[in-house]
Protein backbone atom coordinates (compact mmCIF):
# COMPACT_ATOMS: atom_id res chain seq x y z
CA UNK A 1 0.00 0.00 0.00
CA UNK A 2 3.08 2.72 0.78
CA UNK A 3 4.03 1.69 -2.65
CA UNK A 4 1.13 2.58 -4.36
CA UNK A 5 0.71 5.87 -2.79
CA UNK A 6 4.60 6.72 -3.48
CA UNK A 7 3.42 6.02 -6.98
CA UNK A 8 0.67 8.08 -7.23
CA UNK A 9 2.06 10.99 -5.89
CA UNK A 10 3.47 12.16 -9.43
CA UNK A 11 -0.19 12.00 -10.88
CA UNK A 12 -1.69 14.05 -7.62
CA UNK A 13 1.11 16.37 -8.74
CA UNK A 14 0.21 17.19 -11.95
CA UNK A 15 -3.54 18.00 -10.86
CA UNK A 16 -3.01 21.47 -9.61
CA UNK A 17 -0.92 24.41 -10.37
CA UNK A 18 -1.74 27.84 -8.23
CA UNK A 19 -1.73 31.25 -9.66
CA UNK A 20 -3.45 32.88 -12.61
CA UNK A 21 -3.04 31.03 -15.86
CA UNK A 22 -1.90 33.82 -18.65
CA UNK A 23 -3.98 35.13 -21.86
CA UNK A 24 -2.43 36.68 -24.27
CA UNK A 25 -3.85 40.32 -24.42
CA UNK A 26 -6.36 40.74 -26.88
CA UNK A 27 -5.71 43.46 -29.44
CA UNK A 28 -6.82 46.80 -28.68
CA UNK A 29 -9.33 48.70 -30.43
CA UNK A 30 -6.90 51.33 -31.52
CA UNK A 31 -4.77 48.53 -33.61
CA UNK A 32 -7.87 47.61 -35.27
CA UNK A 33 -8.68 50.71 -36.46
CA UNK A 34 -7.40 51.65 -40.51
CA UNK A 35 -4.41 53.79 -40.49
CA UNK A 36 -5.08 57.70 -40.37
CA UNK A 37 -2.54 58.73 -42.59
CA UNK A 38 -3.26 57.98 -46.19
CA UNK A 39 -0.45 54.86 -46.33
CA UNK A 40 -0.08 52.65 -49.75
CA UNK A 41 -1.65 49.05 -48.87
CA UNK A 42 0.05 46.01 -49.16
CA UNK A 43 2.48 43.57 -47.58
CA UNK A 44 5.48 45.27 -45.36
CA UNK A 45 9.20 45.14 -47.91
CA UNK A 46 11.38 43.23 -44.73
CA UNK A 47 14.85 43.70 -46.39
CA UNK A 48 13.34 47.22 -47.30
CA UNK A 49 17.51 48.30 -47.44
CA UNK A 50 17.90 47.26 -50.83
CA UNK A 51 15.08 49.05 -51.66
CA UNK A 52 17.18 52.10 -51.88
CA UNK A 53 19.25 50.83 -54.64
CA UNK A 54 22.51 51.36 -53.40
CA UNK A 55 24.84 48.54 -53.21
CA UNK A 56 26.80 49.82 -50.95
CA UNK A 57 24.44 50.31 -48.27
CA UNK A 58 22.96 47.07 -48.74
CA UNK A 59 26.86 45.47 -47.99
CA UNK A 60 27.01 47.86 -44.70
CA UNK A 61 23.92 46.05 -43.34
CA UNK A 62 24.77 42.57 -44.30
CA UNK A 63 28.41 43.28 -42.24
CA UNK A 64 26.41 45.19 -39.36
CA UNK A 65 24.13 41.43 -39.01
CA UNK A 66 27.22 39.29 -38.80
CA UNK A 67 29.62 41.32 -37.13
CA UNK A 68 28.33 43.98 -34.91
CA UNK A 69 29.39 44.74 -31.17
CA UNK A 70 25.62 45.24 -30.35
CA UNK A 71 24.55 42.38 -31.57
CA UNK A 72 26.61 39.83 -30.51
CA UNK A 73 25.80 41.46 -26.63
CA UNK A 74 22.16 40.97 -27.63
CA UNK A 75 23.03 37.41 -28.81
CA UNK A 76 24.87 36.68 -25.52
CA UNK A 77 22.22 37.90 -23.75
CA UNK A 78 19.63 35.47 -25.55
CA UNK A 79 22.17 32.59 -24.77
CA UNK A 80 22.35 33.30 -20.97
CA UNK A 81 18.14 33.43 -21.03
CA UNK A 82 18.66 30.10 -22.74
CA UNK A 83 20.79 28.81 -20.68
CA UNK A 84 18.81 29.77 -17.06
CA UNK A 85 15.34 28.38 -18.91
CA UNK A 86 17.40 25.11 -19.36
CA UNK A 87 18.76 24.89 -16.03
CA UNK A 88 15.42 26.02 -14.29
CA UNK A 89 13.84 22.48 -16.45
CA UNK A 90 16.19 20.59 -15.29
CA UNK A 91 15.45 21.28 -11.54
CA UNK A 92 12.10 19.47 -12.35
CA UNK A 93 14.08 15.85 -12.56
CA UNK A 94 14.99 13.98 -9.73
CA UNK A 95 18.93 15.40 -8.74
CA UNK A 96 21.56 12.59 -7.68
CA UNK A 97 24.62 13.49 -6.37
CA UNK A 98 27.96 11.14 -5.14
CA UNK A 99 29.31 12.00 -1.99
CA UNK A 100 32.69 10.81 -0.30
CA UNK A 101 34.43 11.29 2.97
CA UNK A 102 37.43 10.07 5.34
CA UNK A 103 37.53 11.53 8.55
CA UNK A 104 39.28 11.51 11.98
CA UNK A 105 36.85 11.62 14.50
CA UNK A 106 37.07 11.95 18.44
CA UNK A 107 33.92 12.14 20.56
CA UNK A 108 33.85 13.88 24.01
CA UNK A 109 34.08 11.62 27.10
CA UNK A 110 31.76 14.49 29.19
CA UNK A 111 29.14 14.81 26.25
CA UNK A 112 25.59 13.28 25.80
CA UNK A 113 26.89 10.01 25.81
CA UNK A 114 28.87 8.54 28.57
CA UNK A 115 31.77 7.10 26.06
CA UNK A 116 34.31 6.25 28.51
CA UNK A 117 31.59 4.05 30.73
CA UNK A 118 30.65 1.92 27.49
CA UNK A 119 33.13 -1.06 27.30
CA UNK A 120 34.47 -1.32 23.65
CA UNK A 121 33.95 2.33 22.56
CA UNK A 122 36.26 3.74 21.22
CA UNK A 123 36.41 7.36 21.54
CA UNK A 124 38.89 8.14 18.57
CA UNK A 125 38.05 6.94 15.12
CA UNK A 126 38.73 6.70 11.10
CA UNK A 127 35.18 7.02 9.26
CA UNK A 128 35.11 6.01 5.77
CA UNK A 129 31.76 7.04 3.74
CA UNK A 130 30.90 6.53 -0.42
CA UNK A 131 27.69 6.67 -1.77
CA UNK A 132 24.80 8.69 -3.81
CA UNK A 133 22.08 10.92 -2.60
CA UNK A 134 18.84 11.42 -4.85
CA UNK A 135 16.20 14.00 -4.20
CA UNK A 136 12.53 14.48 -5.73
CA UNK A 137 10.66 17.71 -4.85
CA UNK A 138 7.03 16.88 -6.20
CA UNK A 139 5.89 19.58 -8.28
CA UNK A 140 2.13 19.46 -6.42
CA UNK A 141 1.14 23.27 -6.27
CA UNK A 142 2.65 23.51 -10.21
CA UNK A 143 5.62 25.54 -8.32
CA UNK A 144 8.46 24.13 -10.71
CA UNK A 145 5.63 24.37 -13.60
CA UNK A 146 5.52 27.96 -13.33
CA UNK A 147 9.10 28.20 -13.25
CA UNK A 148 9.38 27.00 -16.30
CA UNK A 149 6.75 29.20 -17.73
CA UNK A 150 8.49 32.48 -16.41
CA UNK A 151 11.74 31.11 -18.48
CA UNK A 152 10.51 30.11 -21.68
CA UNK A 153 8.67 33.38 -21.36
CA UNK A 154 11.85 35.29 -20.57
CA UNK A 155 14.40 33.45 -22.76
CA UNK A 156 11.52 34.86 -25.91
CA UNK A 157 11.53 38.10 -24.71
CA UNK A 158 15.14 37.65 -25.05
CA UNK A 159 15.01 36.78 -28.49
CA UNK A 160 13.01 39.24 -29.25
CA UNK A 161 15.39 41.72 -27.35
CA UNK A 162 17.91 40.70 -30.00
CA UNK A 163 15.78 41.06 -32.91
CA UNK A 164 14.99 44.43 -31.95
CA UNK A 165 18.58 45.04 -31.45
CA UNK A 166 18.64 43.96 -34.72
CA UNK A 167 16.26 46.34 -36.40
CA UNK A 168 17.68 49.34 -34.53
CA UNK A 169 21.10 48.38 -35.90
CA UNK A 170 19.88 48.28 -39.54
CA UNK A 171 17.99 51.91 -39.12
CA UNK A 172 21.15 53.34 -37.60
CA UNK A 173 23.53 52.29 -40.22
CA UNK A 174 20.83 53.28 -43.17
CA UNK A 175 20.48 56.32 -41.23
CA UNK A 176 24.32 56.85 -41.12
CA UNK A 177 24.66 56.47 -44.52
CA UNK A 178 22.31 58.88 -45.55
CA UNK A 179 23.98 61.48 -43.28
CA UNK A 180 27.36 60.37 -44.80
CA UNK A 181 25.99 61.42 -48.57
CA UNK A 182 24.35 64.04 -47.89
CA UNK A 183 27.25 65.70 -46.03
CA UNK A 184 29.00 64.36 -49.17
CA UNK A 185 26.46 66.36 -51.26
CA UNK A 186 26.17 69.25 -49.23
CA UNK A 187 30.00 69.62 -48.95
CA UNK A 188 29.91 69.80 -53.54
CA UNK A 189 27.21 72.23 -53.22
CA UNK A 190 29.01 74.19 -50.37
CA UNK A 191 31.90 74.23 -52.79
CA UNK A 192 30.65 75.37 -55.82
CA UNK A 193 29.29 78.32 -53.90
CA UNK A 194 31.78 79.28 -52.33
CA UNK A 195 33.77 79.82 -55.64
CA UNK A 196 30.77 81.57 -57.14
CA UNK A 197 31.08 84.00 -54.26
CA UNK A 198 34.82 84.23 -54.03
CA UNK A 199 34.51 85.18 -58.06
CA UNK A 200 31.22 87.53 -57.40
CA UNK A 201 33.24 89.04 -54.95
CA UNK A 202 36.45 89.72 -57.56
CA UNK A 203 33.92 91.24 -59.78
CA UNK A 204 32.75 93.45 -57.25
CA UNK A 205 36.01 94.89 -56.18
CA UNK A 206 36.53 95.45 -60.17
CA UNK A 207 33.68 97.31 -60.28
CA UNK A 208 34.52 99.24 -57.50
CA UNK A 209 37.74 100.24 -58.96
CA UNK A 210 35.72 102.09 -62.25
CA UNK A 211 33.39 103.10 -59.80
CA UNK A 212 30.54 101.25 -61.25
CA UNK A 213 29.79 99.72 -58.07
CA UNK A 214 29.75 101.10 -53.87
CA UNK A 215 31.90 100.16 -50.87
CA UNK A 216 28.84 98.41 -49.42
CA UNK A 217 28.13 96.36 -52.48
CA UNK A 218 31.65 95.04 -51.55
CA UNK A 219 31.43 94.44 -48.43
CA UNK A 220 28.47 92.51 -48.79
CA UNK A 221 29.72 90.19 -51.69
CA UNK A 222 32.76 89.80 -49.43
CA UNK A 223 31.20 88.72 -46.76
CA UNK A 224 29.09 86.31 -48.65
CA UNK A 225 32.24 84.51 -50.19
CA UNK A 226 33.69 84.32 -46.62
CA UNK A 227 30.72 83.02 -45.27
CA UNK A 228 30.58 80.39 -48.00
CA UNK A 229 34.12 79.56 -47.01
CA UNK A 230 33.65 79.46 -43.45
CA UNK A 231 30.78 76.17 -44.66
CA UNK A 232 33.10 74.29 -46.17
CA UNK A 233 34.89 73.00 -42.81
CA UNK A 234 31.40 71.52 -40.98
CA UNK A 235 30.22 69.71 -43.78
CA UNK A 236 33.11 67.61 -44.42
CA UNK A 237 33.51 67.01 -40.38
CA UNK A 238 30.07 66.05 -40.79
CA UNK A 239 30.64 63.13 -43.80
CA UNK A 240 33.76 61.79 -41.57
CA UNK A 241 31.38 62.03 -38.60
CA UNK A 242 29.03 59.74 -40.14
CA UNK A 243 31.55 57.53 -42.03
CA UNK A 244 33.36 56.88 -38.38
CA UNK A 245 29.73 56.03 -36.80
CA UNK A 246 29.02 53.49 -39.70
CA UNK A 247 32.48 52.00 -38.71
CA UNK A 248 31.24 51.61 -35.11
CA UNK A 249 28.29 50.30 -36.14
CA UNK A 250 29.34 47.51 -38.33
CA UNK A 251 31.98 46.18 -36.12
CA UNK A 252 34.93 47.55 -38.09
CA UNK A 253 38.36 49.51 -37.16
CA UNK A 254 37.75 53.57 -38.62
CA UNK A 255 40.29 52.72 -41.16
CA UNK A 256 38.80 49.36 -42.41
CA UNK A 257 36.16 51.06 -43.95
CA UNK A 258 36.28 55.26 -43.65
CA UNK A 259 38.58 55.77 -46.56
CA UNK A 260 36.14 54.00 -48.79
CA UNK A 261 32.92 55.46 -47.69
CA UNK A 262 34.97 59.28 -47.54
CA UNK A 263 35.16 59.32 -51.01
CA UNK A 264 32.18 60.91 -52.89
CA UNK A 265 29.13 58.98 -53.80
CA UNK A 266 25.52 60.24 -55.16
CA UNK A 267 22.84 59.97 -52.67
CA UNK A 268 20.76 56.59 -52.64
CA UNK A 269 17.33 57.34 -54.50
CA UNK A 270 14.14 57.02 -52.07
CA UNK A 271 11.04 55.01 -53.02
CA UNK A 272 8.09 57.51 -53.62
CA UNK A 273 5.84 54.60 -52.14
CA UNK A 274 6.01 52.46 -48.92
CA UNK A 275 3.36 49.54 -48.43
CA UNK A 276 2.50 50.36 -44.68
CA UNK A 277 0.36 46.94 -44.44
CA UNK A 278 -2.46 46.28 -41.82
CA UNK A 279 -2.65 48.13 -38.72
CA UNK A 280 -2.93 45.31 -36.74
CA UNK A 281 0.04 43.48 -38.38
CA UNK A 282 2.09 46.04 -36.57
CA UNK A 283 2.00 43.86 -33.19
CA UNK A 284 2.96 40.81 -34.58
CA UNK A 285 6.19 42.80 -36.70
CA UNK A 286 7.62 45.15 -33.81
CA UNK A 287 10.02 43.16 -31.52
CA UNK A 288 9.60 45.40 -28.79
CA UNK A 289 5.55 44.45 -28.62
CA UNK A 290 6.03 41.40 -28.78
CA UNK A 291 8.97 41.52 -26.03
CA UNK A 292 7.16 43.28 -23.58
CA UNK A 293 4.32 40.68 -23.96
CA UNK A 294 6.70 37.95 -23.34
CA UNK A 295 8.01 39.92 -20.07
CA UNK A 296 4.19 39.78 -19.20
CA UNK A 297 3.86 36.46 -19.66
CA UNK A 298 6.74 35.98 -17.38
CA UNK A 299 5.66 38.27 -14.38
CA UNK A 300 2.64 36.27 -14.55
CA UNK A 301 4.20 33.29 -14.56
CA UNK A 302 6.26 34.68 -11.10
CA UNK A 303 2.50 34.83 -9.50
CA UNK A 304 2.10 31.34 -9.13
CA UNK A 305 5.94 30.83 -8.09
CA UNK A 306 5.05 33.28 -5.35
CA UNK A 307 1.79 31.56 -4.67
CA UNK A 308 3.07 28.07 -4.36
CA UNK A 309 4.84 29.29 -1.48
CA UNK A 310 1.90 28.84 0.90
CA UNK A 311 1.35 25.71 0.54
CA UNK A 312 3.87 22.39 1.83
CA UNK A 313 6.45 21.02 -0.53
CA UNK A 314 7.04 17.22 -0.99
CA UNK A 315 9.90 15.43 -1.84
CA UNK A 316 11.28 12.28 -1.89
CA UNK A 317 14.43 11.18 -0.67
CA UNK A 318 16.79 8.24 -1.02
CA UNK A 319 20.59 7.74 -0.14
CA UNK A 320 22.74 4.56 -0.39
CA UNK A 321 26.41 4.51 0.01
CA UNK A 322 28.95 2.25 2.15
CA UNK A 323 30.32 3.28 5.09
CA UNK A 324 33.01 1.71 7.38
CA UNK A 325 36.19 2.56 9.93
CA UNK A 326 38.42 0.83 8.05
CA UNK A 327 39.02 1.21 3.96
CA UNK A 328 39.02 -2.51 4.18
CA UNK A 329 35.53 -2.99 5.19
CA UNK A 330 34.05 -0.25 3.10
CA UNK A 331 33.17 -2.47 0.36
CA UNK A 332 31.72 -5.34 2.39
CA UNK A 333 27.84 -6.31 2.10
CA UNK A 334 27.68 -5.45 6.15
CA UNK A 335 29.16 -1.54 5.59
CA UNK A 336 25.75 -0.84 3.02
CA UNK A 337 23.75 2.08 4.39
CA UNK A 338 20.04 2.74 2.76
CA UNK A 339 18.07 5.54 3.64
CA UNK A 340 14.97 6.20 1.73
CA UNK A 341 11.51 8.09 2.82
CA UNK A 342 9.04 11.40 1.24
CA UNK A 343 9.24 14.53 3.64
CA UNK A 344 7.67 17.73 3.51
CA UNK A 345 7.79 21.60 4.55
CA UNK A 346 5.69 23.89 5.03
CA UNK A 347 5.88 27.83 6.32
CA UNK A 348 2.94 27.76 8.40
CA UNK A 349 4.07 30.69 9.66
CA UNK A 350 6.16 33.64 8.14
CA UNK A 351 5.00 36.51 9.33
CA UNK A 352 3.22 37.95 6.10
CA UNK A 353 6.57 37.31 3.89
CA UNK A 354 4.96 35.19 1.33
CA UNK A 355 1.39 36.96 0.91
CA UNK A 356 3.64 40.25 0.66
CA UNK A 357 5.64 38.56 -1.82
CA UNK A 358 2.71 37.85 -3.96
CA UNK A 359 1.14 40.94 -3.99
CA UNK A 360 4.53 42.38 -5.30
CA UNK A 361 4.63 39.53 -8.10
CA UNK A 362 1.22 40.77 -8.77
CA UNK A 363 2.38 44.54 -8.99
CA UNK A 364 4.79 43.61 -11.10
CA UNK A 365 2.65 41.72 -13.27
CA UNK A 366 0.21 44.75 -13.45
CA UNK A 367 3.50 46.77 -14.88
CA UNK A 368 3.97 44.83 -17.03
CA UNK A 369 0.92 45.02 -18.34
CA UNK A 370 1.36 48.81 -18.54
CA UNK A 371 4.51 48.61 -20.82
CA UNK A 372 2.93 46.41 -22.84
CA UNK A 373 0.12 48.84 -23.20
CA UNK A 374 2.53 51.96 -23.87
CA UNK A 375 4.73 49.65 -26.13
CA UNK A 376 1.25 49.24 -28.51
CA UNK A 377 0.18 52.53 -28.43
CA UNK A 378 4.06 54.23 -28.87
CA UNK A 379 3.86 51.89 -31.93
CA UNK A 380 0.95 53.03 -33.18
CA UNK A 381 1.71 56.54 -32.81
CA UNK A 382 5.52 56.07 -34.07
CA UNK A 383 4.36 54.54 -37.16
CA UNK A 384 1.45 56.87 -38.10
CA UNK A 385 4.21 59.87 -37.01
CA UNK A 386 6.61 58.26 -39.67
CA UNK A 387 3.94 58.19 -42.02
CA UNK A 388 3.38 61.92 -42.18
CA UNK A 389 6.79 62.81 -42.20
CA UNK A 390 7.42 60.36 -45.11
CA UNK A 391 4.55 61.72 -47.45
CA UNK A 392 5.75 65.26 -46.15
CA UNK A 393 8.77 64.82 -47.73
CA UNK A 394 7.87 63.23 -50.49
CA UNK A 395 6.25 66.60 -50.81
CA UNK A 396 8.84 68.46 -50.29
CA UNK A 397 11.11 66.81 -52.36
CA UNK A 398 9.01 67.43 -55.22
CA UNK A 399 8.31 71.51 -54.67
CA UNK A 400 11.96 71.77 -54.32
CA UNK A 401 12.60 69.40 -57.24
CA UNK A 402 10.64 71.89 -59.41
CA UNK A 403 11.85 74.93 -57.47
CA UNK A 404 15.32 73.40 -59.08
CA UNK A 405 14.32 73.42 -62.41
CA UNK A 406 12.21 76.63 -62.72
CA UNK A 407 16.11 77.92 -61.25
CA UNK A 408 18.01 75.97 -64.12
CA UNK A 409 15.38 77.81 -66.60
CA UNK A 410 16.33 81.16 -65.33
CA UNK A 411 19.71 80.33 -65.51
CA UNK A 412 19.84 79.37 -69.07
CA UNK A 413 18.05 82.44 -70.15
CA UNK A 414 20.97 84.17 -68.26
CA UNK A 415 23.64 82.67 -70.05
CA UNK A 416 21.54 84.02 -73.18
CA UNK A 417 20.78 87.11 -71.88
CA UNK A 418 24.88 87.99 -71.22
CA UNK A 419 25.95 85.96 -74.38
CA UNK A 420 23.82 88.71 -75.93
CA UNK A 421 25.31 91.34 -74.16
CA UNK A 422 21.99 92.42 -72.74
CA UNK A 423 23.51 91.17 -69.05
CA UNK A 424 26.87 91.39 -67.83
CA UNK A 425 28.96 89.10 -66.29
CA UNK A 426 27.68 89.75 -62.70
CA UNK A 427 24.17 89.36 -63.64
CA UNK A 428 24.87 85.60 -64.84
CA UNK A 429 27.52 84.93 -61.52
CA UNK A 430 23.94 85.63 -59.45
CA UNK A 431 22.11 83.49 -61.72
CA UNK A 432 24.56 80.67 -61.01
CA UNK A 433 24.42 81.09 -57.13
CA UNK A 434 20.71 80.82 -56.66
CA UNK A 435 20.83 77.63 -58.93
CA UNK A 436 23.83 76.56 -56.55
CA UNK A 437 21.47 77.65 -53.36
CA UNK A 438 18.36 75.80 -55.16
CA UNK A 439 20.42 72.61 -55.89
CA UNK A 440 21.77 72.50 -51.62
CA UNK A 441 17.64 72.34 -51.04
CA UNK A 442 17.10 69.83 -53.43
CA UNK A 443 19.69 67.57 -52.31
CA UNK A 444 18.78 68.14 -48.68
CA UNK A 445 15.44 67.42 -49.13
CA UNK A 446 16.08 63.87 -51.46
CA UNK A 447 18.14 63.50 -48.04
CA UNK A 448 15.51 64.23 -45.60
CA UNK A 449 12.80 62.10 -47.42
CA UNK A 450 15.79 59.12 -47.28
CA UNK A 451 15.85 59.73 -43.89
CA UNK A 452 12.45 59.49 -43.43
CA UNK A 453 11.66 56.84 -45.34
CA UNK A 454 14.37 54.99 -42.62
CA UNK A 455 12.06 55.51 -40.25
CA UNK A 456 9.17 54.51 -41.62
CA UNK A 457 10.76 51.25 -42.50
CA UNK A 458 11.81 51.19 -39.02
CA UNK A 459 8.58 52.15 -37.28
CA UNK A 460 6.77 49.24 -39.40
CA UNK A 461 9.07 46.49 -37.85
CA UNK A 462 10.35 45.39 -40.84
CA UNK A 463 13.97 43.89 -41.29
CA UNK A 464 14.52 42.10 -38.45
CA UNK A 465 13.32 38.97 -39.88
């Protein structure tokens, strides 16, 4: 009869497991709503960095995946959660452990038992032990169940850690890059201007000579070319700026790569249309959603751990080994020791530790709940943000894109005009510097619609996949 009730205490122990079993939260209203901004329909691009058409940034990103600092952190990170979720199932099987000892031993003549009065006692002795210990704790209350839960739960939200490591990492090296041409850009434009001033500037001081021009004409053309000059210096520190970031970023010594990405390069050409997909879709894409639901699922989880507390633990408990005086004897049949027997604890009382525990696995249960809830709706309002600012400069791009040519118009009809003689030479030099001036916007805003269109990409959740 003991043996039957040993053996059904593994099926009593899968019967109950304490503590609030966890439900995924259902989608909120607000992700089941239609976009507001007017996005194009249709499925999210994932490797939206070749999109851009730029080979170069597409071989930055594929280096950045295998060999960045921040992502082999995030990976290490995702092995350690892997690692505790393996060693937390584990504690579910019965542990055995081998034990061995030799000791000198000498037991008091004036303590509990009367040593030097019992004839053949020996109060100074060798004690030779080998054997195994085993322990069962029986997982009644669903204690090491739970356990288990809270890791799986973690060691996801790990992984999704890293994939959102992962997605950051791609937007800051697009975003990099785009900074790196448009310096680039900006630092030609900032060029040509400034020798269009310098040379408006000669002109004026000719002028001023045959007194067809003022002092203050001068001074003001002067001061132009000098401001023009004084550009030049920021926007290259701003390309090496950005060419030393996308060094950091993809894992690489300045030198391994700077030199390359310093030398001049067109800007990447934007898509004028991004599929935005389903509003809803945007929970299952973003890795931080669906890690901060995973880190709920895990506080929950730590409810019943806490919970399981009140009530007794069972275990089982078995240890056979030899033991002897004499290394001689240790490995005779009458030197076998067996001890074998279930036991239990239980805190019956702990001055309000445990119920206070609980309520704190509950409180942090309920904030994780409110993370999740700010991680949906920061989603939602990142992504509908980046979907303005995209179609904004889209916009933009375009005004200044005709801005640019209505400029290259009146600068052809200058080159007439003073081939003509109607103009003279300084006429056509300010021709040329508001086409210079109206080229810098264009190129800054094909830049600031690549940049946006980075973090649209990246407010969608796409590319970590």
């Amino acid at each position: 009869m003991p043996r039957l009730s040993l053996l059904a205490l593994p099926l009593l122990a899968a019967g109950c497991t304490v503590g609030p079993d966890y439900q995924r939260p259902a989608p909120t209203a607000a992700s089941q709503s239609p976009w507001l901004e007017p996005g194009a329909p249709g499925a999210v691009d994932l490797a939206w960095w070749d999109s851009f058409g730029d080979p170069e940034l597409s071989a930055l990103v594929h280096r950045a995946l295998t060999s960045a600092p921040d992502l082999k952190e995030a990976e290490a990170r995702l092995a350690e959660a892997r690692a505790n979720r393996d060693a937390v199932a584990g504690g579910r099987l019965p542990g055995v452990e081998a034990k061995g000892s030799a000791t000198e031993n000498r037991l008091s003549e004036n303590g509990q038992l009367p040593i030097g009065n019992i004839p053949g006692v020996d109060r100074e002795f060798r004690l030779f032990d080998l054997g195994f210990d085993a322990s069962w704790e029986l997982d009644f209350w669903g204690r090491r169940t739970r356990q288990i839960e809270a890791a799986n739960a973690r060691a996801e939200a790990a992984l999704f850690g890293q994939r959102d490591v992962m997605l950051t990492l791609i937007g800051e090296v697009a975003r990099s890059y785009f900074d790196l041409r448009a310096a680039q850009a900006d630092a030609a434009s900032a060029q040509a201007l400034a020798t269009a001033d310098a040379e408006l500037a000669r002109l004026t001081r000719l002028r001023v000579t045959v007194g067809e021009s003022s002092q203050l004409e001068l001074e003001r053309a002067e001061a132009a070319a000098r401001t023009s000059a004084a550009a030049m210096p920021d926007v290259e520190a701003r390309a090496a700026a950005a060419a030393y970031r996308i060094a950091t970023l993809v894992g690489a010594a300045p030198e391994e790569v700077a030199p390359r990405l310093r030398q001049p390069a067109p800007l990447p050409a934007s898509p004028d249309r991004i599929l935005v997909g389903i509003r809803s879709d945007l929970l299952e894409r973003r890795p931080d959603i669906r890690r901060a639901e995973r880190e709920l699922a895990a506080a929950t989880a730590d409810i019943g751990v806490a919970t399981a507390d009140l009530f007794p633990r069972f275990s089982l408990f078995g240890s056979i080994g030899q033991q002897a005086r004499t290394p001689g004897d240790l490995f005779a049949g009458e030197s076998t020791r067996l001890q074998i027997g279930p036991s239990f604890s239980w805190p019956i009382f702990s001055g309000g530790t445990i119920r206070a525990q609980i309520r704190a696995a509950d409180a942090r249960a309920q904030g994780a709940a409110a993370r999740y809830e700010k991680a949906v709706l920061g989603a939602l309002g990142d992504s509908e943000a980046a979907i303005n600012r995209f179609l904004n400069a889209g916009a933009a791009e375009a005004e200044a894109g005709a801005a640019l040519e209505r400029e290259r118009a009146a600068y052809a009809l200058a080159e007439k005009r003073q081939a003509r003689g109607e103009d003279d030479r300084l006429t056509l030099l300010r021709a040329r510097e508001s086409l210079l001036a109206s080229e810098r916007r264009a190129d800054q805003a094909r830049a600031a619609k690549g940049q946006a269109a980075v973090a649209l990409y990246k407010a969608l959740g796409g590319g970590w996949r």
